[in-house]
PDB file of N, CA and C in Angstrom:
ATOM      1  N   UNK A   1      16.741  -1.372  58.729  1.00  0.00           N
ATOM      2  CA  UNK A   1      16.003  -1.971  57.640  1.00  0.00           C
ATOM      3  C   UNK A   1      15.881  -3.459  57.878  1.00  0.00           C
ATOM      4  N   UNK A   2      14.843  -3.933  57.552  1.00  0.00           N
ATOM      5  CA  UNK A   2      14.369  -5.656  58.139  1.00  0.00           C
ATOM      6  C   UNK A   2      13.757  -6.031  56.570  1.00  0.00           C
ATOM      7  N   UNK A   3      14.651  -6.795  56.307  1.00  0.00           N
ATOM      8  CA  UNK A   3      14.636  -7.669  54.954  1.00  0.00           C
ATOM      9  C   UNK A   3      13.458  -8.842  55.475  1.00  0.00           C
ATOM     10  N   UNK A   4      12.488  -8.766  54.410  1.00  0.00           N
ATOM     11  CA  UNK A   4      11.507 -10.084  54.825  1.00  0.00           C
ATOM     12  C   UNK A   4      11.912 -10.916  53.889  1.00  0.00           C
ATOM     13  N   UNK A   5      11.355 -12.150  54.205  1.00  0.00           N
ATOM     14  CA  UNK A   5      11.909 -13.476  54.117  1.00  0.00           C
ATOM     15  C   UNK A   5      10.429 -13.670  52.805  1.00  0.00           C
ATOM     16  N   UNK A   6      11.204 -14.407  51.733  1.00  0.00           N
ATOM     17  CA  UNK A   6      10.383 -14.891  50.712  1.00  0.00           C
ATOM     18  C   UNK A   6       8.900 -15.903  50.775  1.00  0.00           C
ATOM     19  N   UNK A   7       7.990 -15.291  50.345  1.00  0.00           N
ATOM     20  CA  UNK A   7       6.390 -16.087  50.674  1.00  0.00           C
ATOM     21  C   UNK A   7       6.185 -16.645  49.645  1.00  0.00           C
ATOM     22  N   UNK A   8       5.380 -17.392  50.106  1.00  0.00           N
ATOM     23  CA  UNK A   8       4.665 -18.946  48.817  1.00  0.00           C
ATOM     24  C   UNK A   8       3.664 -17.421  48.670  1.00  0.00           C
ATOM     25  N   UNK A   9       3.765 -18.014  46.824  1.00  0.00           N
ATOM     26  CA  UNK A   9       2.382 -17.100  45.896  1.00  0.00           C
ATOM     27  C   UNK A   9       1.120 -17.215  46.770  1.00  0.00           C
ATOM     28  N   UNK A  10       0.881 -17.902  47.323  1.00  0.00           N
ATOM     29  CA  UNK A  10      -0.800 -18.180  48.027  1.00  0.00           C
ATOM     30  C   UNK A  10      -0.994 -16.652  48.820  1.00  0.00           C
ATOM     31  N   UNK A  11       0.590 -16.542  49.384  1.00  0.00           N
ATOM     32  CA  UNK A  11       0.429 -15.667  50.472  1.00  0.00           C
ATOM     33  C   UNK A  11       0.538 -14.072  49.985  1.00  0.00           C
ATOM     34  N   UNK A  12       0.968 -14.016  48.547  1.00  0.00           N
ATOM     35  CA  UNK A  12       0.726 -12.229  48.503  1.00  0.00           C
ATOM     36  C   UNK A  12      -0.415 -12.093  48.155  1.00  0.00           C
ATOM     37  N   UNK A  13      -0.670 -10.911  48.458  1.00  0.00           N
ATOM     38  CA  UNK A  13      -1.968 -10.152  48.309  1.00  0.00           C
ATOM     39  C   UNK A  13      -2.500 -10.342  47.092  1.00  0.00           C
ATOM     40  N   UNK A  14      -3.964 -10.921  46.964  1.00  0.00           N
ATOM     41  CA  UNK A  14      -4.534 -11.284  45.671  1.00  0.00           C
ATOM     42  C   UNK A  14      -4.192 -11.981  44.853  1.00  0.00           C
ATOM     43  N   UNK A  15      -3.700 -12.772  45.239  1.00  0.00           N
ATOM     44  CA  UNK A  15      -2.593 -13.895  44.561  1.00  0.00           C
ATOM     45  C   UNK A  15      -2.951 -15.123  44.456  1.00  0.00           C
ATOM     46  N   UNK A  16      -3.260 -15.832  43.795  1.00  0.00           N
ATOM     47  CA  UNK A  16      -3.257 -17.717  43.868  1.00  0.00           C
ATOM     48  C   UNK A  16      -4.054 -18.086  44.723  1.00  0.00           C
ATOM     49  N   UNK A  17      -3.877 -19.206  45.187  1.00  0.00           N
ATOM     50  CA  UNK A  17      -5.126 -20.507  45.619  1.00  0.00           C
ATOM     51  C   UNK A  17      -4.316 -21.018  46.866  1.00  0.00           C
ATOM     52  N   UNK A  18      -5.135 -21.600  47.630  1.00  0.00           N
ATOM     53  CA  UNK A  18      -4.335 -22.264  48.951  1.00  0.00           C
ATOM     54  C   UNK A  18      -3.399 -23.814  48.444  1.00  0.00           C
ATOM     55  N   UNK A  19      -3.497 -24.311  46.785  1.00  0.00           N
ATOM     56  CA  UNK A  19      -2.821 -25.331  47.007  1.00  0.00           C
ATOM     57  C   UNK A  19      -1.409 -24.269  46.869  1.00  0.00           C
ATOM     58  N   UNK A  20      -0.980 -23.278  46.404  1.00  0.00           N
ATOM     59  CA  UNK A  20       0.169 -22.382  46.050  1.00  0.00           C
ATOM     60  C   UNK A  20       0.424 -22.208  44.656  1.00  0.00           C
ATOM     61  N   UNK A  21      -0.933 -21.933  44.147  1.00  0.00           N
ATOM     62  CA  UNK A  21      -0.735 -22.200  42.652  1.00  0.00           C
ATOM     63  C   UNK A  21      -1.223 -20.850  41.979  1.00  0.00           C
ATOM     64  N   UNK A  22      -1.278 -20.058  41.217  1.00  0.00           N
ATOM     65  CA  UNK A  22      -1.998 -18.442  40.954  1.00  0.00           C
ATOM     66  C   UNK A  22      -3.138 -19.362  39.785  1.00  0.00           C
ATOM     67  N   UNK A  23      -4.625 -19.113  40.544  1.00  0.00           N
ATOM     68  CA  UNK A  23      -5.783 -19.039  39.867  1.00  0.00           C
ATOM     69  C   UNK A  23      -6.021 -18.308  38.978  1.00  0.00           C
ATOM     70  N   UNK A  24      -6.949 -18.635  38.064  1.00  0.00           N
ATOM     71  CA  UNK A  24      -7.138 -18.487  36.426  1.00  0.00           C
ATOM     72  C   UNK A  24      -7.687 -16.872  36.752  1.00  0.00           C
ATOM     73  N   UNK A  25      -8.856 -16.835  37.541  1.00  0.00           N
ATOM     74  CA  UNK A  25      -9.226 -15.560  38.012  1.00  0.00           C
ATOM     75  C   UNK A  25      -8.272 -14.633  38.571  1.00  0.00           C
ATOM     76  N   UNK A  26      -7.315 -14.898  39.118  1.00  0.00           N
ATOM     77  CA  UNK A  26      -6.329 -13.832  39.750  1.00  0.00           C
ATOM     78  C   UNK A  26      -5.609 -13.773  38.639  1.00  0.00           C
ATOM     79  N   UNK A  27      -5.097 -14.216  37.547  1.00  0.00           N
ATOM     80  CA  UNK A  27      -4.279 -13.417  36.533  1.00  0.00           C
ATOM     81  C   UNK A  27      -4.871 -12.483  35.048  1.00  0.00           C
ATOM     82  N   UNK A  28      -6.286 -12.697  35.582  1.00  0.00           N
ATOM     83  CA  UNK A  28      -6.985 -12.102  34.185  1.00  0.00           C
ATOM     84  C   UNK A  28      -7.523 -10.770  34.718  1.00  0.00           C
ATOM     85  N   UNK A  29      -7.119  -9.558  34.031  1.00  0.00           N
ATOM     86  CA  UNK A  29      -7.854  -8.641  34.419  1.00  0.00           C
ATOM     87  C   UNK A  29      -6.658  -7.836  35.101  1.00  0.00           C
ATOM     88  N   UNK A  30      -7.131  -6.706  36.329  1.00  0.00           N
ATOM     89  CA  UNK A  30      -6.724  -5.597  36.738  1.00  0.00           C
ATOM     90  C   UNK A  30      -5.949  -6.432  38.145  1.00  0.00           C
ATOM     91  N   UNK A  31      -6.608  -7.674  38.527  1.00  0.00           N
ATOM     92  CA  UNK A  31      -5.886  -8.305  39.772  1.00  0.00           C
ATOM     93  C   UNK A  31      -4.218  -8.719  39.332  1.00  0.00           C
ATOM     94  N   UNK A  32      -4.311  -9.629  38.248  1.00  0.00           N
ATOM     95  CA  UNK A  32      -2.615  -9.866  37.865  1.00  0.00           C
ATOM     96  C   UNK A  32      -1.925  -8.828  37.283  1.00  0.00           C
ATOM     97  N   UNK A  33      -2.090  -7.590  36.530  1.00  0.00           N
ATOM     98  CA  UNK A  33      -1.632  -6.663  36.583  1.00  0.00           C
ATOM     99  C   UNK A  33      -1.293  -5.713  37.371  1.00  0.00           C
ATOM    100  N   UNK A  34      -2.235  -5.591  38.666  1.00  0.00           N
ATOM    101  CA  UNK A  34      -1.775  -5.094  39.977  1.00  0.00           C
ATOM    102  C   UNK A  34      -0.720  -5.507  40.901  1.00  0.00           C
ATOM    103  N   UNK A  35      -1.271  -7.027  40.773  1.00  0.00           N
ATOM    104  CA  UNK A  35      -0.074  -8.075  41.595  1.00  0.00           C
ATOM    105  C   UNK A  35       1.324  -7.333  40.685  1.00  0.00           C
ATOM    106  N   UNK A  36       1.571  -8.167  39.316  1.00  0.00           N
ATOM    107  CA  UNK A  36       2.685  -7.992  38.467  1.00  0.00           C
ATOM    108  C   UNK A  36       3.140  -6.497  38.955  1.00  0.00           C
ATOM    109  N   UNK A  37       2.989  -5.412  39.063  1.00  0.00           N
ATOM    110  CA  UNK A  37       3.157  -4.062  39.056  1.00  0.00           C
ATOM    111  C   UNK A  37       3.801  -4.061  40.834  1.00  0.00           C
ATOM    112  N   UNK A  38       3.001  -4.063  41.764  1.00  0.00           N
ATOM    113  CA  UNK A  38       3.190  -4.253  42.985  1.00  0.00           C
ATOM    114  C   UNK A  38       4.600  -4.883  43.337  1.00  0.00           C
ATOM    115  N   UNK A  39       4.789  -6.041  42.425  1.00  0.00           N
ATOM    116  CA  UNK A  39       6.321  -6.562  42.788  1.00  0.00           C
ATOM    117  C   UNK A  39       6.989  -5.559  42.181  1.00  0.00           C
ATOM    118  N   UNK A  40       7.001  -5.130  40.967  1.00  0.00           N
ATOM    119  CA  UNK A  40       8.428  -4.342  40.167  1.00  0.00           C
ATOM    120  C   UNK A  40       8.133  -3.068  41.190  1.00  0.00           C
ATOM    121  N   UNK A  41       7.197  -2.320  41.208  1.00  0.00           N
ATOM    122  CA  UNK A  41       7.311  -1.132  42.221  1.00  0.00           C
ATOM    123  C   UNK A  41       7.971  -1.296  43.780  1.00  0.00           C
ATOM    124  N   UNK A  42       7.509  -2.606  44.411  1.00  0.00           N
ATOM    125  CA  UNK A  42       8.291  -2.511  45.526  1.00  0.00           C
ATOM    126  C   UNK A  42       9.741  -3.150  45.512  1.00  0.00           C
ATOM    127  N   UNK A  43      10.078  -3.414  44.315  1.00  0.00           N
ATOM    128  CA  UNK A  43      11.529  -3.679  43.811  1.00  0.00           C
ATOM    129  C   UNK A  43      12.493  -2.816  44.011  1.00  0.00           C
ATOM    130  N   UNK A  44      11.576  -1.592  43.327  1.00  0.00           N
ATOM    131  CA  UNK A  44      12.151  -0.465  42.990  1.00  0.00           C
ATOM    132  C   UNK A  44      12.128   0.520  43.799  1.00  0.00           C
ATOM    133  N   UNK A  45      11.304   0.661  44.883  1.00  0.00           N
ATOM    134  CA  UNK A  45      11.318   1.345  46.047  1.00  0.00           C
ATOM    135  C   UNK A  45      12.617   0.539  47.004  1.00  0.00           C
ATOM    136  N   UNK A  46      12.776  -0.298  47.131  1.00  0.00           N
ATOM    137  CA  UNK A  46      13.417  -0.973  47.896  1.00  0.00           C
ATOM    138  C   UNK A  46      15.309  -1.239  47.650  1.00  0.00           C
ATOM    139  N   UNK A  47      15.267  -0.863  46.248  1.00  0.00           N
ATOM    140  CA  UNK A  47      16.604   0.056  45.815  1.00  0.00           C
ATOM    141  C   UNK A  47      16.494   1.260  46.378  1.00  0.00           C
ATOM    142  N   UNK A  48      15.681   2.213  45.695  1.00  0.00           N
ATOM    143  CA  UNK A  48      16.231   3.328  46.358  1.00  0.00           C
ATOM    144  C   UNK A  48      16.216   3.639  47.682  1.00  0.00           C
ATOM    145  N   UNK A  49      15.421   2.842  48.742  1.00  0.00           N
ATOM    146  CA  UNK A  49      15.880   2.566  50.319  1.00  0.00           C
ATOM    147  C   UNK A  49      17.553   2.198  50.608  1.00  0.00           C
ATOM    148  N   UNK A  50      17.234   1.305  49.726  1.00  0.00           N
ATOM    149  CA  UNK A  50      18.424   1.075  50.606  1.00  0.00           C
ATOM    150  C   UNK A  50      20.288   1.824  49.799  1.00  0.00           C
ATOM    151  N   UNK A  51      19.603   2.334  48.711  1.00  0.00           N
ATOM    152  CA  UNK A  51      20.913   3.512  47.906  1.00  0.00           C
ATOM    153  C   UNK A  51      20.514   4.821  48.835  1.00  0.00           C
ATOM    154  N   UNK A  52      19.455   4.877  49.042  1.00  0.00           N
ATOM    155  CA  UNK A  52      19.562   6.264  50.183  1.00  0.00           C
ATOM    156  C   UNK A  52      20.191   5.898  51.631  1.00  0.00           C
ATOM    157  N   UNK A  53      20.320   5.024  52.113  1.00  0.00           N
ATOM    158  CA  UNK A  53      20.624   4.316  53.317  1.00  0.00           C
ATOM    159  C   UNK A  53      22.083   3.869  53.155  1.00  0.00           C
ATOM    160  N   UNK A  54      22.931   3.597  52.288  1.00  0.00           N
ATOM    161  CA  UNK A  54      24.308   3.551  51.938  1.00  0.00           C
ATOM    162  C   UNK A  54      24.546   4.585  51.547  1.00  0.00           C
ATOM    163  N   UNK A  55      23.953   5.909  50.901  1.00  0.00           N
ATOM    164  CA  UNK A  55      24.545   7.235  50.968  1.00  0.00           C
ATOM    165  C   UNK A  55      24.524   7.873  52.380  1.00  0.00           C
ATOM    166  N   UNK A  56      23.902   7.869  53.055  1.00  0.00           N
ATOM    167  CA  UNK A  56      23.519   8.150  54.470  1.00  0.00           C
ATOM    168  C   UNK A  56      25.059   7.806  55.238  1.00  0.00           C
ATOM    169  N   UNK A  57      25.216   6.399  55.225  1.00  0.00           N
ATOM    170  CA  UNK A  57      26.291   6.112  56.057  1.00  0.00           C
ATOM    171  C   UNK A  57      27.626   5.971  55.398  1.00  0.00           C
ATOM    172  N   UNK A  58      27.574   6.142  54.527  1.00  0.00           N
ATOM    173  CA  UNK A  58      28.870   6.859  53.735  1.00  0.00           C
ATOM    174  C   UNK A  58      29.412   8.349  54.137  1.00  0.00           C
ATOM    175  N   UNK A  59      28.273   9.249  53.943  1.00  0.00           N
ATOM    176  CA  UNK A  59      28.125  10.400  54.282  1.00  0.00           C
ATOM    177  C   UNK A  59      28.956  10.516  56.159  1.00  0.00           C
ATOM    178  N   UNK A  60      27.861   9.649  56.552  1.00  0.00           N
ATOM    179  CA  UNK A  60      28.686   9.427  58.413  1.00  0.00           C
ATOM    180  C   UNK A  60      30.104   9.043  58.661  1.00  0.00           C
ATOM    181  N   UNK A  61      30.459   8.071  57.899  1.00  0.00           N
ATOM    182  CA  UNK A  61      31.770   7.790  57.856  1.00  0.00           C
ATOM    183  C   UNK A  61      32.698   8.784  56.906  1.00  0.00           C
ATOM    184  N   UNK A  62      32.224   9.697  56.268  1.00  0.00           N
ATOM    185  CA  UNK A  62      33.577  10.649  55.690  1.00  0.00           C
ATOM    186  C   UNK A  62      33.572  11.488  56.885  1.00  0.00           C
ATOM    187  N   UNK A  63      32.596  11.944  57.582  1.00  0.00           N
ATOM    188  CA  UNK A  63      32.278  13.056  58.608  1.00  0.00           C
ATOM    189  C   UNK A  63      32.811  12.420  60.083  1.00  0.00           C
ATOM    190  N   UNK A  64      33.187  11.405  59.807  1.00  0.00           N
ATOM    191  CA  UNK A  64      33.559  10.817  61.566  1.00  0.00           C
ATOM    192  C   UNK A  64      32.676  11.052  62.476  1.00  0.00           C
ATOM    193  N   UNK A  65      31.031  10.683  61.999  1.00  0.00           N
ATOM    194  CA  UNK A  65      29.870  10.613  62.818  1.00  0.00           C
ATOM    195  C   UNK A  65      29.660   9.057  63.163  1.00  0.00           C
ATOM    196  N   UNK A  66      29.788   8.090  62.689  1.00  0.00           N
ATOM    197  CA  UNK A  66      29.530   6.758  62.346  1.00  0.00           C
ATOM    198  C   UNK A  66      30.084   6.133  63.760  1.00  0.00           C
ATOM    199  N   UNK A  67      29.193   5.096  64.377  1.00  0.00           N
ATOM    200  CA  UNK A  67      29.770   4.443  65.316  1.00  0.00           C
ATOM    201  C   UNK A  67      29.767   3.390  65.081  1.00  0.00           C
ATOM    202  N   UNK A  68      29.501   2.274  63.902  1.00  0.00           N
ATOM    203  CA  UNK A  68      29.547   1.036  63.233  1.00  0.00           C
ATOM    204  C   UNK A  68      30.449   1.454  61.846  1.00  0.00           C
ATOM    205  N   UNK A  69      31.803   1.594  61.520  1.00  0.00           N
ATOM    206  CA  UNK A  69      32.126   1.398  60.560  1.00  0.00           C
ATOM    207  C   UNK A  69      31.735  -0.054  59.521  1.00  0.00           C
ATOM    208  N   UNK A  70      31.358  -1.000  60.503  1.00  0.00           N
ATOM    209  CA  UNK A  70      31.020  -2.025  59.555  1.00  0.00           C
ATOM    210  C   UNK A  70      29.188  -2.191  58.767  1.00  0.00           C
ATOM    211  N   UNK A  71      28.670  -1.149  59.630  1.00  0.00           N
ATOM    212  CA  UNK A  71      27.372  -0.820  58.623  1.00  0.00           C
ATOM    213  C   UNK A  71      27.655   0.007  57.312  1.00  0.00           C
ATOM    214  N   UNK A  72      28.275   0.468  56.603  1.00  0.00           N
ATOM    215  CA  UNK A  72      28.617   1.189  55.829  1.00  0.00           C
ATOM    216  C   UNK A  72      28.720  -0.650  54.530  1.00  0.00           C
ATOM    217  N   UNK A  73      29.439  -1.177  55.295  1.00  0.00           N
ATOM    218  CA  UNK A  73      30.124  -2.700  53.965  1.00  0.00           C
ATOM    219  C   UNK A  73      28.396  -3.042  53.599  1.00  0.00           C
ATOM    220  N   UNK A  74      27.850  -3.289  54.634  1.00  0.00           N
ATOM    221  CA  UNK A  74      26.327  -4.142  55.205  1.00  0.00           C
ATOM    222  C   UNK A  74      25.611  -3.175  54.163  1.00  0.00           C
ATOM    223  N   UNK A  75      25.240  -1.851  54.167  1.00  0.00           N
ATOM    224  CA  UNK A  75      24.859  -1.258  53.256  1.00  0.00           C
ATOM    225  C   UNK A  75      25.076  -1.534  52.199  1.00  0.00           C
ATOM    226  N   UNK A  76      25.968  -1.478  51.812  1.00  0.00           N
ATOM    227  CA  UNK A  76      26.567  -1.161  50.505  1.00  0.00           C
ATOM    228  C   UNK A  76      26.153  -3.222  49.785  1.00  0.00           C
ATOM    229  N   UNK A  77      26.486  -3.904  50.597  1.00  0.00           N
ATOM    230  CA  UNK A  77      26.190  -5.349  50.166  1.00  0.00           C
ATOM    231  C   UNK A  77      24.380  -5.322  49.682  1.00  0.00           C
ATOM    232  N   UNK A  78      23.535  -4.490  50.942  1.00  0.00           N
ATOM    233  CA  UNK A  78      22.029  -4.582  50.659  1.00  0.00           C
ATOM    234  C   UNK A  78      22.090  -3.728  49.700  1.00  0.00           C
ATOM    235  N   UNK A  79      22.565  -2.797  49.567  1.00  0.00           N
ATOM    236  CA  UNK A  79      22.323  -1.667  48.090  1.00  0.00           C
ATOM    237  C   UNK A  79      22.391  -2.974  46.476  1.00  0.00           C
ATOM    238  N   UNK A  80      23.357  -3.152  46.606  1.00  0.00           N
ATOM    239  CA  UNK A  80      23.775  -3.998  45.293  1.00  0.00           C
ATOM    240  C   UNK A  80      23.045  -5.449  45.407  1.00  0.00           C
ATOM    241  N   UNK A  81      22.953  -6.362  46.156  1.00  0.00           N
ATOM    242  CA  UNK A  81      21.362  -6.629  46.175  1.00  0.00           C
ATOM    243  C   UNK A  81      20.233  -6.631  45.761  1.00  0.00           C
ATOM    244  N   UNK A  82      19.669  -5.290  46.547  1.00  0.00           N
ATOM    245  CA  UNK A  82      18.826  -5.104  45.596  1.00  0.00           C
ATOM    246  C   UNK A  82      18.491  -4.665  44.329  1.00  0.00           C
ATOM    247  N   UNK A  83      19.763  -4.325  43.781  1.00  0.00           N
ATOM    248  CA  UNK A  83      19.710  -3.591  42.192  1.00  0.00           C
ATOM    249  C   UNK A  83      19.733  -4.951  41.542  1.00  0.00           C
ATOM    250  N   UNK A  84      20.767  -6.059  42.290  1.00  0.00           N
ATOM    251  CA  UNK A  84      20.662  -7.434  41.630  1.00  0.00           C
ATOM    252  C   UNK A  84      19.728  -8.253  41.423  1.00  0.00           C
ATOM    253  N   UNK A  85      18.361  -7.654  42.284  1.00  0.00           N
ATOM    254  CA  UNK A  85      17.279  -8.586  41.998  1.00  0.00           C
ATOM    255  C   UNK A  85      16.425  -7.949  41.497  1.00  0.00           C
ATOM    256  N   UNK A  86      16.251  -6.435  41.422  1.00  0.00           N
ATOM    257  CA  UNK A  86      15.286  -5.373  40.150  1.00  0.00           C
ATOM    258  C   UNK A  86      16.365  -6.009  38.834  1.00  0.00           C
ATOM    259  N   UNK A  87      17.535  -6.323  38.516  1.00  0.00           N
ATOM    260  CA  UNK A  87      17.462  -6.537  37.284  1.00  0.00           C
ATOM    261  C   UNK A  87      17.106  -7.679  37.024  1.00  0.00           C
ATOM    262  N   UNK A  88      17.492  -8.701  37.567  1.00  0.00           N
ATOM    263  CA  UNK A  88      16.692 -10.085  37.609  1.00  0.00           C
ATOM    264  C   UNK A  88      15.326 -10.568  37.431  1.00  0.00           C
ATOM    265  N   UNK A  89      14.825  -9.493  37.884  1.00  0.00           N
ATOM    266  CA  UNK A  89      13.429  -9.403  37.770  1.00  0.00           C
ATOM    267  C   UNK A  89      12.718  -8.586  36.629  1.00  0.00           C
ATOM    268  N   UNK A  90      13.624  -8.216  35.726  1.00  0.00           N
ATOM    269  CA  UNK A  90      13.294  -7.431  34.255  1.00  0.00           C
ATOM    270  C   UNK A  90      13.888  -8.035  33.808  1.00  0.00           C
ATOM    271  N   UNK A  91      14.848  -9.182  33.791  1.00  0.00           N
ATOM    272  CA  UNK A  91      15.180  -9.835  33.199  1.00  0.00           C
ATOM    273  C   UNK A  91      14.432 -11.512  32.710  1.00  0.00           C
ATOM    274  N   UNK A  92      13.882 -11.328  33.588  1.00  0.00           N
ATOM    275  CA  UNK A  92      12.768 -12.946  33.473  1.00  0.00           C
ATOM    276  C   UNK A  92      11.539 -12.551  33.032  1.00  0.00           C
ATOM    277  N   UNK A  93      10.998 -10.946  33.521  1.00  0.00           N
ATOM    278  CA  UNK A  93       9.560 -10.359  32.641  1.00  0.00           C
ATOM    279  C   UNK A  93      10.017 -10.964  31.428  1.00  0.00           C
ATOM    280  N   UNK A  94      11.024 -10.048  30.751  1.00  0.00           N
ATOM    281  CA  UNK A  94      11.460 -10.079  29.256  1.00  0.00           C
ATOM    282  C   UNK A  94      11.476 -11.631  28.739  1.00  0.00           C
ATOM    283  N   UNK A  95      11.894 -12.195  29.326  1.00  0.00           N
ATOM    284  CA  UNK A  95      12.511 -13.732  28.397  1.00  0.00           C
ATOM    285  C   UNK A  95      11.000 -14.084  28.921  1.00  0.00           C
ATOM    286  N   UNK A  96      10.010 -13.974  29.942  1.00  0.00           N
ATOM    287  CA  UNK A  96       8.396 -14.149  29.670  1.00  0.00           C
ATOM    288  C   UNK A  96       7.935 -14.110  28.322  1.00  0.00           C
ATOM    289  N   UNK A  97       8.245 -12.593  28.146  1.00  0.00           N
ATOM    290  CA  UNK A  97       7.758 -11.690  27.355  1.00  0.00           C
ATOM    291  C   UNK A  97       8.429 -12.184  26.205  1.00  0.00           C
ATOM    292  N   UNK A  98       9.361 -12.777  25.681  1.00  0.00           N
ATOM    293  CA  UNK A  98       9.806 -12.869  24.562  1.00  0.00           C
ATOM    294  C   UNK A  98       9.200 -14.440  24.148  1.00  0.00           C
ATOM    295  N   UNK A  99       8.980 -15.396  24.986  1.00  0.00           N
ATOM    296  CA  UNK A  99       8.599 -16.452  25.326  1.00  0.00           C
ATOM    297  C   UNK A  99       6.832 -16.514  24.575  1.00  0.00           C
ATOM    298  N   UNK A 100       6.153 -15.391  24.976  1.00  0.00           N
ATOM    299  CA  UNK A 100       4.888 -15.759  24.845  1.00  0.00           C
ATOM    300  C   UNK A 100       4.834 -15.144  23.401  1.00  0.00           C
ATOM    301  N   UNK A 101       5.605 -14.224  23.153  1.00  0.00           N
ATOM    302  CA  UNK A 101       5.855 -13.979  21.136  1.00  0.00           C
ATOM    303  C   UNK A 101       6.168 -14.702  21.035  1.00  0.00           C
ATOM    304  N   UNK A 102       7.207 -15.659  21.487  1.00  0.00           N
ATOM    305  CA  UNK A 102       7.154 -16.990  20.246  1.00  0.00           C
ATOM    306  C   UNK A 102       6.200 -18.015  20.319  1.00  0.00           C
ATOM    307  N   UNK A 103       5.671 -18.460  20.972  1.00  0.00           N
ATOM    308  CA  UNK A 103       4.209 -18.925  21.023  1.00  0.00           C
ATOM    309  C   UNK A 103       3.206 -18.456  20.171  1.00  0.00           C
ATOM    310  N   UNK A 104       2.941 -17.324  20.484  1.00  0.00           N
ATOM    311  CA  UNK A 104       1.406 -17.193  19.812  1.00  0.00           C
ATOM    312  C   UNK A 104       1.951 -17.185  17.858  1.00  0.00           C
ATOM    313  N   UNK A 105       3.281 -16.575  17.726  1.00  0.00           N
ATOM    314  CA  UNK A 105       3.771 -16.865  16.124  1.00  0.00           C
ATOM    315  C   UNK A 105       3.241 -18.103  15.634  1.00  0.00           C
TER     316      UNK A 105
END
């Protein structure tokens, strides 16, 4: 598994403006809802990669198949990880989301 390295907004797909800023047109409509969706889905795919991938070598190491006992820790560090940044990331929607109710009140 090859963890990519974090991109300026300009650079995801349908996203923002070349100064690195998300344009008025990219958040109105079906484009910023796609974007928005696209991150939490590949959030969430990317847990269960890598919770299937620490069950995997868990599984190897009870069975004395495993020839890296230290991929099993490495797993288990990327597993929790990524659950740490799907909640992080429902955690800042929300305080968005709670943010723009108190505004428009």
């Amino acid at each position: 598994m090859f963890i990519t390295p974090i991109q300026p907004w300009s650079r995801i797909e349908g996203f923002g403006t070349e100064q690195g800023t998300p344009s008025s047109s990219s958040l109105r409509g079906t484009d910023g809802i796609s974007a928005f969706k696209g991150i939490f889905e590949e959030a969430i795919n990317n847990v269960k990669e890598t919770e299937d991938n620490l069950a995997k070598n868990q599984y190897l190491l009870a069975t004395g198949q495993i020839e890296n006992p230290h991929s099993v820790g490495i797993a288990a560090s990327e597993a929790q990880l990524s659950v740490d940044l799907l909640v992080q990331l429902r955690t800042k929607a929300l305080e968005a989301y709670n943010e723009i109710m108190r505004i428009s009140s």
